[in-house]
Structures are given as C-alpha cells and as structure tokens.
C-alpha atoms as a PDB file:
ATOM      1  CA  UNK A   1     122.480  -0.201  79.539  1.00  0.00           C
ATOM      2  CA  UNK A   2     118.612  -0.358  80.952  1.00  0.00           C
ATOM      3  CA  UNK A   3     118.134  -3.202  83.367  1.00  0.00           C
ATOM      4  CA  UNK A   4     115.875  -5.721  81.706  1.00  0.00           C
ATOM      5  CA  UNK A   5     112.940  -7.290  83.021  1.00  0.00           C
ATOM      6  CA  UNK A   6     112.699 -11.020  81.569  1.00  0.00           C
ATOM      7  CA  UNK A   7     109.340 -12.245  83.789  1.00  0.00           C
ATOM      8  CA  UNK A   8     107.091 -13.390  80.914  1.00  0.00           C
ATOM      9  CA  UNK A   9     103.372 -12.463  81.124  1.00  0.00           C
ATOM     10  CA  UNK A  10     100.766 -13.204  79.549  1.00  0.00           C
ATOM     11  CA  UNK A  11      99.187  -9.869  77.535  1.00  0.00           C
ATOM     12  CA  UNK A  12      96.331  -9.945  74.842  1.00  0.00           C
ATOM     13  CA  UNK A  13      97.077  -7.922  71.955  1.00  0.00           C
ATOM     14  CA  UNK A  14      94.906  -4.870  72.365  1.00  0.00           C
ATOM     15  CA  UNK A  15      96.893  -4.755  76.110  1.00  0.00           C
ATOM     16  CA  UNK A  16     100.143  -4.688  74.251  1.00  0.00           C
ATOM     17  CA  UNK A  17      99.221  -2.366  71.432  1.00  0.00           C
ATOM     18  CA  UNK A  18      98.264   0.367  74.259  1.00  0.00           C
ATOM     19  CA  UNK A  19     101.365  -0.024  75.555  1.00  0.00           C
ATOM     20  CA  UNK A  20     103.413   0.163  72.844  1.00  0.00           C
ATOM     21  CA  UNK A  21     101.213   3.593  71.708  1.00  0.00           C
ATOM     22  CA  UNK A  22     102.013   5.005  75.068  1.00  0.00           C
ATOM     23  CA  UNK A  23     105.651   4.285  74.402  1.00  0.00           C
ATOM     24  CA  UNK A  24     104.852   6.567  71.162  1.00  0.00           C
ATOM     25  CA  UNK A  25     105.152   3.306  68.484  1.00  0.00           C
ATOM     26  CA  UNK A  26     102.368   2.497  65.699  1.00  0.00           C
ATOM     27  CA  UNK A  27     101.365  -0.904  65.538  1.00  0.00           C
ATOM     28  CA  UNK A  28     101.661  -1.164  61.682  1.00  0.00           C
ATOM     29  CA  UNK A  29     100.451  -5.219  61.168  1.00  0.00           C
ATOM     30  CA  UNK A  30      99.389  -7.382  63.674  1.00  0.00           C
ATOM     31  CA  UNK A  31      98.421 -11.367  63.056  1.00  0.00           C
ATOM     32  CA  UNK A  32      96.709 -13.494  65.216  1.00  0.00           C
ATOM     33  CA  UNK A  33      96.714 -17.085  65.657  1.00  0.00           C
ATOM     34  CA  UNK A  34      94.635 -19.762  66.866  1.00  0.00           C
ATOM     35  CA  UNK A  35      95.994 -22.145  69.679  1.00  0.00           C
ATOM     36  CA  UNK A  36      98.419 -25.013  68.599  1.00  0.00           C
ATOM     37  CA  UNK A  37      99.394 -28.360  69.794  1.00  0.00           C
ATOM     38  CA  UNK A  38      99.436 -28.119  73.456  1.00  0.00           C
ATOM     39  CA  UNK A  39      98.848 -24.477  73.771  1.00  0.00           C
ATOM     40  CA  UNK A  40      95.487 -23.086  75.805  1.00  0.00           C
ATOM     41  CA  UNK A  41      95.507 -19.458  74.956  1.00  0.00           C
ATOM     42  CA  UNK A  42      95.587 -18.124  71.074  1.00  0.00           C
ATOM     43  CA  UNK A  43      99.090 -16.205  70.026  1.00  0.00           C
ATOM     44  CA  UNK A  44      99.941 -12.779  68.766  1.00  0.00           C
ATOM     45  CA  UNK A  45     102.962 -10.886  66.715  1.00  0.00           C
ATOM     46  CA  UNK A  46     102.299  -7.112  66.500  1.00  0.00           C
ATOM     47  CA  UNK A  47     105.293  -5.480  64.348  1.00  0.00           C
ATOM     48  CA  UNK A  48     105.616  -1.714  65.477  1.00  0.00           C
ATOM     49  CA  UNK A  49     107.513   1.697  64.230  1.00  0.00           C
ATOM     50  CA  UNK A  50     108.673   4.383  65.235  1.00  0.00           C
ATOM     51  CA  UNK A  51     107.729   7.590  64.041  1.00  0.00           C
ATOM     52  CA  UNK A  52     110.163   9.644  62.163  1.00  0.00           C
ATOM     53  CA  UNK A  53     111.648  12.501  65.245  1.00  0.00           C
ATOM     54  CA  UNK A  54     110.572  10.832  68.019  1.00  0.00           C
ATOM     55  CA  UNK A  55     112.882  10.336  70.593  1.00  0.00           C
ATOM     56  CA  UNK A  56     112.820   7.628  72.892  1.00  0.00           C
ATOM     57  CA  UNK A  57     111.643   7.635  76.505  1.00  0.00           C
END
C-alpha cells in the first residue's frame, strides 16, 4: 500500500484535468457548479477512465 497524502488543496478544474492526463486518465464528463451557502470559490466533479491496456504508474 502507497502512502497517502490527505492535505486538501484547492485546484481549478483545468489544473486537475492536466493532472489526471499526465497520470494517462480521460476526463470523460466534468460539471461545474456555482458557489453555495457559505462557500467563496465555485466547485468541480471531473469523472475520469482509464484507457483499456494502460498500466498504472
């Protein structure tokens, strides 16, 4: 088992969609919301594959 980093971050979307190409996944939907309530920055939830072969990292 990988050691895990927990520190939270805050990343915008396109920042986290880089990363997760690098990591060889395709972002395949993505959906953006506006802040809520109390919150000061909007929110997003990118769902990503992986391609069929690949092996991870």
């Amino acid at each position: 088992m990988k050691d895990v980093d927990l520190t939270y971050h805050w990343r915008t979307p396109e920042t986290v969609a880089e990363r997760l190409a690098e990591a060889g996944l395709r972002v395949t939907a993505r959906v953006l919301r506006e802040p809520f309530g109390g919150e000061k920055r909007p929110r997003a939830f990118l769902l990503a594959e992986k391609p069929v072969g690949l092996t991870p990292r």
